[in-house]
Every structure is written in structure tokens, then in C-alpha cells.
C-alpha atoms as a PDB file:
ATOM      1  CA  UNK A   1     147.918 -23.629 109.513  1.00  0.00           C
ATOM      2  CA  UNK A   2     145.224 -23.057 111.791  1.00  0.00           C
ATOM      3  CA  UNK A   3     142.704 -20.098 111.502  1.00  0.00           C
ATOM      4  CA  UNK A   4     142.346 -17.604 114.197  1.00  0.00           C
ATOM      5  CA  UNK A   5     137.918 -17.941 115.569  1.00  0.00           C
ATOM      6  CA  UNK A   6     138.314 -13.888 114.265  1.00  0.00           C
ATOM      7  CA  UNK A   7     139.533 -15.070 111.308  1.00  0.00           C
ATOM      8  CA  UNK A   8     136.740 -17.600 110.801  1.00  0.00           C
ATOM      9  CA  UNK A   9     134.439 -14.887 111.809  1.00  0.00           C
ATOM     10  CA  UNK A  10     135.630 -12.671 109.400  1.00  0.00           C
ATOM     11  CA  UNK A  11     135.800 -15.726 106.517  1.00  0.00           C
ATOM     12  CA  UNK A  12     132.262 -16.279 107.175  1.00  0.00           C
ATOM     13  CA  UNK A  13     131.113 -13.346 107.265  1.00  0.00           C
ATOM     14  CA  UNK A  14     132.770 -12.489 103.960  1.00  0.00           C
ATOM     15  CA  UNK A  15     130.777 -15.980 102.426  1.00  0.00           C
ATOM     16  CA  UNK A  16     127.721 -14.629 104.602  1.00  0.00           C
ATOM     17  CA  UNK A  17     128.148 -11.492 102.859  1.00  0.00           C
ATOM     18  CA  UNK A  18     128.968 -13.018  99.340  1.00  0.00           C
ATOM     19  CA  UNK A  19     125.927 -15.557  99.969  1.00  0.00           C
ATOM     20  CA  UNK A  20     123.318 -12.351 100.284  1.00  0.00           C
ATOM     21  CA  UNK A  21     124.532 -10.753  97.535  1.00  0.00           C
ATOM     22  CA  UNK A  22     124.986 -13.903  95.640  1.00  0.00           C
ATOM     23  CA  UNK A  23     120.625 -14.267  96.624  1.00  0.00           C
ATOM     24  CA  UNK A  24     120.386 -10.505  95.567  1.00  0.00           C
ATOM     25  CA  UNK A  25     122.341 -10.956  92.208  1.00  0.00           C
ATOM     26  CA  UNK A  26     120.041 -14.525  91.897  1.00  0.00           C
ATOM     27  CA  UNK A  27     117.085 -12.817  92.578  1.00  0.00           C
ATOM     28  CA  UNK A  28     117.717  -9.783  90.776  1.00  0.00           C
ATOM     29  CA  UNK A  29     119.109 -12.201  87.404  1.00  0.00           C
ATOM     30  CA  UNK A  30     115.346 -14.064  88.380  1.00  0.00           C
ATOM     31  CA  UNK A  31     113.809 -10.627  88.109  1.00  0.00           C
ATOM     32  CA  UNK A  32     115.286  -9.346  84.900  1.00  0.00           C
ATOM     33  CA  UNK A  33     114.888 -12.670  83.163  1.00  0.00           C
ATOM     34  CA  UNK A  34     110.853 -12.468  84.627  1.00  0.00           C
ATOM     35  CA  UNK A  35     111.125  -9.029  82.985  1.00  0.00           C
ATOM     36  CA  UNK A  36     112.631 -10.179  79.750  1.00  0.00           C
ATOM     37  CA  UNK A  37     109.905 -12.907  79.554  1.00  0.00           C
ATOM     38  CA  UNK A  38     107.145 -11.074  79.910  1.00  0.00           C
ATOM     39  CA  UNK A  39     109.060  -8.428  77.657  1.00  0.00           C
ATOM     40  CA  UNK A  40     109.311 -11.432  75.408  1.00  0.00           C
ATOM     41  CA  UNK A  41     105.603 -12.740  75.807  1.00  0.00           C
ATOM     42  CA  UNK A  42     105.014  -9.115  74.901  1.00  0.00           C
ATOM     43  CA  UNK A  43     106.696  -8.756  71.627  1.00  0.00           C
ATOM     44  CA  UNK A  44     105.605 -11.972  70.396  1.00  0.00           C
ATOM     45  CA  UNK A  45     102.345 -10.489  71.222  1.00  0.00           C
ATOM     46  CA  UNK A  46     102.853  -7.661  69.575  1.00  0.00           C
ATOM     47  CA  UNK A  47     105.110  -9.388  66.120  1.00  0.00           C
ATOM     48  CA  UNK A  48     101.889 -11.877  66.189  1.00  0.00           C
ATOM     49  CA  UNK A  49      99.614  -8.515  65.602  1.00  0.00           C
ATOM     50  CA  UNK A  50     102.069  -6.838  63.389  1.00  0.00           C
ATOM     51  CA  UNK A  51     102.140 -10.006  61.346  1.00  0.00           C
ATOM     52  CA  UNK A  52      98.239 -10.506  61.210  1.00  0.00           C
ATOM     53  CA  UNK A  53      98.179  -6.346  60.592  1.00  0.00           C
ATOM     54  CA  UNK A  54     100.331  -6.632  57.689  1.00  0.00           C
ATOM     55  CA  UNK A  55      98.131  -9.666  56.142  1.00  0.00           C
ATOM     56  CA  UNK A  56      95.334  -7.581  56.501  1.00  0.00           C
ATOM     57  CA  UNK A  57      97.595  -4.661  55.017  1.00  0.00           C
ATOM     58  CA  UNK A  58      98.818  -6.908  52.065  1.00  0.00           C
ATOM     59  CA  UNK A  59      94.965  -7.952  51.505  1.00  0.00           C
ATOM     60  CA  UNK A  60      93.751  -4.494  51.219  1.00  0.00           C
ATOM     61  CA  UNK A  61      97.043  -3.983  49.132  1.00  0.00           C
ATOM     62  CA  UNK A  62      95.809  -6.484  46.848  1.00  0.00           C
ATOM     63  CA  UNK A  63      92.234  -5.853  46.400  1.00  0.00           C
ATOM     64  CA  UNK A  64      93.466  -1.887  46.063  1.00  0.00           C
ATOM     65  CA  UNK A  65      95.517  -3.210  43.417  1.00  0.00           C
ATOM     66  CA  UNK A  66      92.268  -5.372  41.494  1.00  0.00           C
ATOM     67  CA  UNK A  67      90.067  -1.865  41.637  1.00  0.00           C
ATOM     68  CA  UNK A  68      93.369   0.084  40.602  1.00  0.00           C
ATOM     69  CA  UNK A  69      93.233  -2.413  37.609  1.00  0.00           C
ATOM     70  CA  UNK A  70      89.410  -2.452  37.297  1.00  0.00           C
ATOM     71  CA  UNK A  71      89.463   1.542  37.137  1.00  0.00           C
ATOM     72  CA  UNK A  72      91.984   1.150  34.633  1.00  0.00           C
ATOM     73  CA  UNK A  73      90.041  -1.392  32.506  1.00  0.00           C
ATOM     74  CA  UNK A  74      86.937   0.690  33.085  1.00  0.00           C
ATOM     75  CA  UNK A  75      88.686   4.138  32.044  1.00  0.00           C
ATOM     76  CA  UNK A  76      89.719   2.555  28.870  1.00  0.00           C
ATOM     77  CA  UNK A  77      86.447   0.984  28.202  1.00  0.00           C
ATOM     78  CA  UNK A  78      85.322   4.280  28.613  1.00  0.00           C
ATOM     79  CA  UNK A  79      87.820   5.841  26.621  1.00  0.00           C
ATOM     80  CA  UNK A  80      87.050   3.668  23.563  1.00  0.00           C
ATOM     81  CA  UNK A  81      83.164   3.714  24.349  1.00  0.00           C
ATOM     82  CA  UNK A  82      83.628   7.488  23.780  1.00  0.00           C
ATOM     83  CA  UNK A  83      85.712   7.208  20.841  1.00  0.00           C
ATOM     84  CA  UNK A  84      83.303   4.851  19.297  1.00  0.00           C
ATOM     85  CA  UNK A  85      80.255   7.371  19.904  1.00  0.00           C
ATOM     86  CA  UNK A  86      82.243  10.110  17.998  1.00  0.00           C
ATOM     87  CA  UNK A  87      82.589   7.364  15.122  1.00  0.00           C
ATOM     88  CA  UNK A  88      78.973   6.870  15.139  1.00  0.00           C
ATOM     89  CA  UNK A  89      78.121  10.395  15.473  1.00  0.00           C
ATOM     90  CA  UNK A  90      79.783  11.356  12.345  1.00  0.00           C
ATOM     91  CA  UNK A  91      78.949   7.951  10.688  1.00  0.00           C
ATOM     92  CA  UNK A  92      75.202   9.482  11.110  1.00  0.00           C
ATOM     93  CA  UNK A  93      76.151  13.216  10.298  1.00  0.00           C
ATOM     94  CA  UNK A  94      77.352  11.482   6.988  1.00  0.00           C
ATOM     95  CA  UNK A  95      74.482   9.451   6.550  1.00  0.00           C
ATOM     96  CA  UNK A  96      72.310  12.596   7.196  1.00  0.00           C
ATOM     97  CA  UNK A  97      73.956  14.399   4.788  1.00  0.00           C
ATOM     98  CA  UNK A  98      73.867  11.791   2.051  1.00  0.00           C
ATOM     99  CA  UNK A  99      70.174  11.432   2.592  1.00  0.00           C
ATOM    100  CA  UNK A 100      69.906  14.970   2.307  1.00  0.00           C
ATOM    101  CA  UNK A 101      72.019  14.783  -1.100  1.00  0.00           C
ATOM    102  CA  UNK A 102      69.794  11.545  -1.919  1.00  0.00           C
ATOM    103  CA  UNK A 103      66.730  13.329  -1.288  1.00  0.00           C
ATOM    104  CA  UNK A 104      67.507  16.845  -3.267  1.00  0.00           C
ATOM    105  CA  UNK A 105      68.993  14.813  -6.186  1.00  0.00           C
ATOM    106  CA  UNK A 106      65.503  12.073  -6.588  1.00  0.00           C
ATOM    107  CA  UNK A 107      63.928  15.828  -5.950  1.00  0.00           C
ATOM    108  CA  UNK A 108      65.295  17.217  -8.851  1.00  0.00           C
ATOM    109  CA  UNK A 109      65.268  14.028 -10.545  1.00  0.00           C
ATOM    110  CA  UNK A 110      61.126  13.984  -9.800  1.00  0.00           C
ATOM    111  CA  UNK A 111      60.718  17.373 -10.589  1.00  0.00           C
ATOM    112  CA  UNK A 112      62.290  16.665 -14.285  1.00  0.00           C
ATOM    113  CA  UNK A 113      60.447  13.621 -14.641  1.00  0.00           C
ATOM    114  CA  UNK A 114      57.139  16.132 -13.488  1.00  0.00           C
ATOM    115  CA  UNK A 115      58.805  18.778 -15.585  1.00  0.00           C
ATOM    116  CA  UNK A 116      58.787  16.458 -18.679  1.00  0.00           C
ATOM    117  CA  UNK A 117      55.283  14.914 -18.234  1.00  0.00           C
ATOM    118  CA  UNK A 118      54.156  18.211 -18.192  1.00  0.00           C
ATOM    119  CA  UNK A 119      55.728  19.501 -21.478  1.00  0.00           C
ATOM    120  CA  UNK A 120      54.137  16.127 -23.359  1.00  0.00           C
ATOM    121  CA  UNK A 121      51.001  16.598 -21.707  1.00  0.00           C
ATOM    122  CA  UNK A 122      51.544  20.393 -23.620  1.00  0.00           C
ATOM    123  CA  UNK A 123      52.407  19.250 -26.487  1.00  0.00           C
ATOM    124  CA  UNK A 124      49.044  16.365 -26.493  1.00  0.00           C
ATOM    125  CA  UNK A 125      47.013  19.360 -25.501  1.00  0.00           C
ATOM    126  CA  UNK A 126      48.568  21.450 -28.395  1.00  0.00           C
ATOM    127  CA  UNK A 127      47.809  18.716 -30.877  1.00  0.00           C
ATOM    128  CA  UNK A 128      44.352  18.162 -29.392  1.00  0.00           C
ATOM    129  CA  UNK A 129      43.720  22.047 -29.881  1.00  0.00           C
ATOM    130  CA  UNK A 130      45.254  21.561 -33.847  1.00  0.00           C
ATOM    131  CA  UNK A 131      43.043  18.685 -34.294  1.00  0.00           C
ATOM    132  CA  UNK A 132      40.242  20.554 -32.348  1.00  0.00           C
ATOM    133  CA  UNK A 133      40.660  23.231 -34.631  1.00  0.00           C
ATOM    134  CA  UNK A 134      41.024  20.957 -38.085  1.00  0.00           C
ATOM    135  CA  UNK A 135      37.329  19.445 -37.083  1.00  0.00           C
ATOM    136  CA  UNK A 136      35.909  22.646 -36.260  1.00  0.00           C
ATOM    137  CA  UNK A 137      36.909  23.883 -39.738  1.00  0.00           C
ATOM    138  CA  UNK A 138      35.864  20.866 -41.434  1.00  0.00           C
ATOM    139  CA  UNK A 139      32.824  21.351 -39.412  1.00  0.00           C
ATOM    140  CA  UNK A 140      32.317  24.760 -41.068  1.00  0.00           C
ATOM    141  CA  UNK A 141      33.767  23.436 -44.563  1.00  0.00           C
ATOM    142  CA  UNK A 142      30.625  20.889 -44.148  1.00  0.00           C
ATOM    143  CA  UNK A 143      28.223  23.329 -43.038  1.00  0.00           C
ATOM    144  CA  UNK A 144      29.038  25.775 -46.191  1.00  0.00           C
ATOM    145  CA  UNK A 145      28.874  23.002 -48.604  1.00  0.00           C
ATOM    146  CA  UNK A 146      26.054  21.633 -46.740  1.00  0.00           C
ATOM    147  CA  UNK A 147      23.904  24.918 -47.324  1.00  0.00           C
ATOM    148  CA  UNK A 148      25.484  25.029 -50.994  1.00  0.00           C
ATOM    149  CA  UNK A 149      24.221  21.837 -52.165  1.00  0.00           C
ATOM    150  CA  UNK A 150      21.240  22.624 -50.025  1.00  0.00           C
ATOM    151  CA  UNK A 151      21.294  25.895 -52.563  1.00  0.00           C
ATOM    152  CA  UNK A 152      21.882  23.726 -55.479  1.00  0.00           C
ATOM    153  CA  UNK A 153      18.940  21.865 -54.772  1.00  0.00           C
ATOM    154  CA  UNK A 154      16.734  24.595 -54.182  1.00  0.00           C
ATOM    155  CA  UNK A 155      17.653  25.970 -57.264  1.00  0.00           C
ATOM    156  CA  UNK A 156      16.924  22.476 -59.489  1.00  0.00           C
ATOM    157  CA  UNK A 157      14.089  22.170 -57.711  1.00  0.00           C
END
């Protein structure tokens, strides 16, 4: 079977045909993958950022999470720091008061002892005055028998 030169023609201009489109398909397959390379370069890129973005994210995470913990620590230090001043407050309310107490009761407790060294120091005054008055009437018993027997002699004289 021999082919007609039309038929040749038309055979190679068919693979002619095929050929260009073949280069255009080629080319075109070059393009996209060019495309998809750079497209890939791209979103490495960009996954290579994300990635060092979300280490920086799950740093910040973190030290959020050690001052979340701090504040926590500090609010309860707090907390109990202010629970402990109450304490002490009305430890020293208590305190004041027993002074207080202490204070009125060695008041009183002076003012008896005062009270009491007053009344003996009445009574040694009231015994000086007896005694006081015992001498001055032996002073007068004297005198009077002094001027009798002063009398008596006088009178044997």
C-alpha cells in the first residue's frame, strides 16, 4: 500500500500539527510546573514563617502562661498577706484592750494599796494625837502637882 504525496502531505501535516501542539502542551506543562515551583518555593516560604510565627506564638504562650501563674501566686500571697494583717490587727486590738484592762485593774489595785496606806497613816496620826494628848495631860497633871508640892513647901517652910 502506497500513500498518495497528498496523503503524505496531509499525514505530515497532521504530525506537523500534533508536533506544535505537542511544543505548546510541553511548554505550557513547563510553564505550569515553573508556576507550581515557584508556587511551591512560595509556600515553603511562607509554612517556614508560619512555623517560626507559631514558635514565637508558643513562646509568648508560655511566658503568658509563667506571669498567668506568677499573678496567681502573687494574688494569693496577697490574699494571705491581707488575711494575716487582719490577724494582727485584732491580735493588737486585743492586746490594747488587755493593757487597758491591765492598766485599770494595777490602777485600782494602786489606788487600794494608796487607799490603805492612807487609812494606817490615819490611824498612826490618830494614835499620835491620843498619845499627844496623854503627854499634854500628864504635862498638866505635873505642872499641878508641881505647883502643889511647890505649895507644900511654901507652907513648911
Amino acid at each position: 500500500m502506497t500513500a498518495s504525496p497528498s496523503q503524505v502531505k496531509k499525514a505530515f501535516d497532521q504530525c506537523k500539527n500534533t508536533c506544535k501542539w505537542s511544543i505548546r502542551d510541553r511548554d505550557h506543562k513547563k510553564l505550569e510546573a515553573k508556576k507550581l515551583r515557584q508556587g511551591k518555593n512560595k509556600a515553603e516560604e511562607d509554612l517556614d514563617k508560619i512555623q517560626e510565627e507559631n514558635i514565637r506564638a508558643d513562646r509568648w504562650e508560655k511566658k503568658f502562661q509563667d506571669a498567668q501563674v506568677r499573678k496567681e501566686a502573687l494574688e494569693k500571697s496577697l490574699l494571705e498577706s491581707q488575711n494575716e494583717k487582719i490577724k494582727l490587727k485584732a491580735s493588737v486590738a486585743e492586746l490594747e484592750r488587755s493593757l487597758h484592762q491591765y492598766c485599770s485593774h494595777n490602777s485600782t489595785i494602786e489606788l487600794k494599796v494608796s487607799l490603805n496606806k492612807t487609812k494606817e497613816l490615819e490611824k498612826k496620826i490618830e494614835e499620835f494625837e491620843t498619845v499627844l494628848q496623854n503627854c499634854e495631860l500628864r504635862v498638866e497633871l505635873l505642872e499641878e502637882n508641881n505647883e502643889h508640892w511647890n505649895e507644900q513647901l511654901h507652907v513648911l517652910k
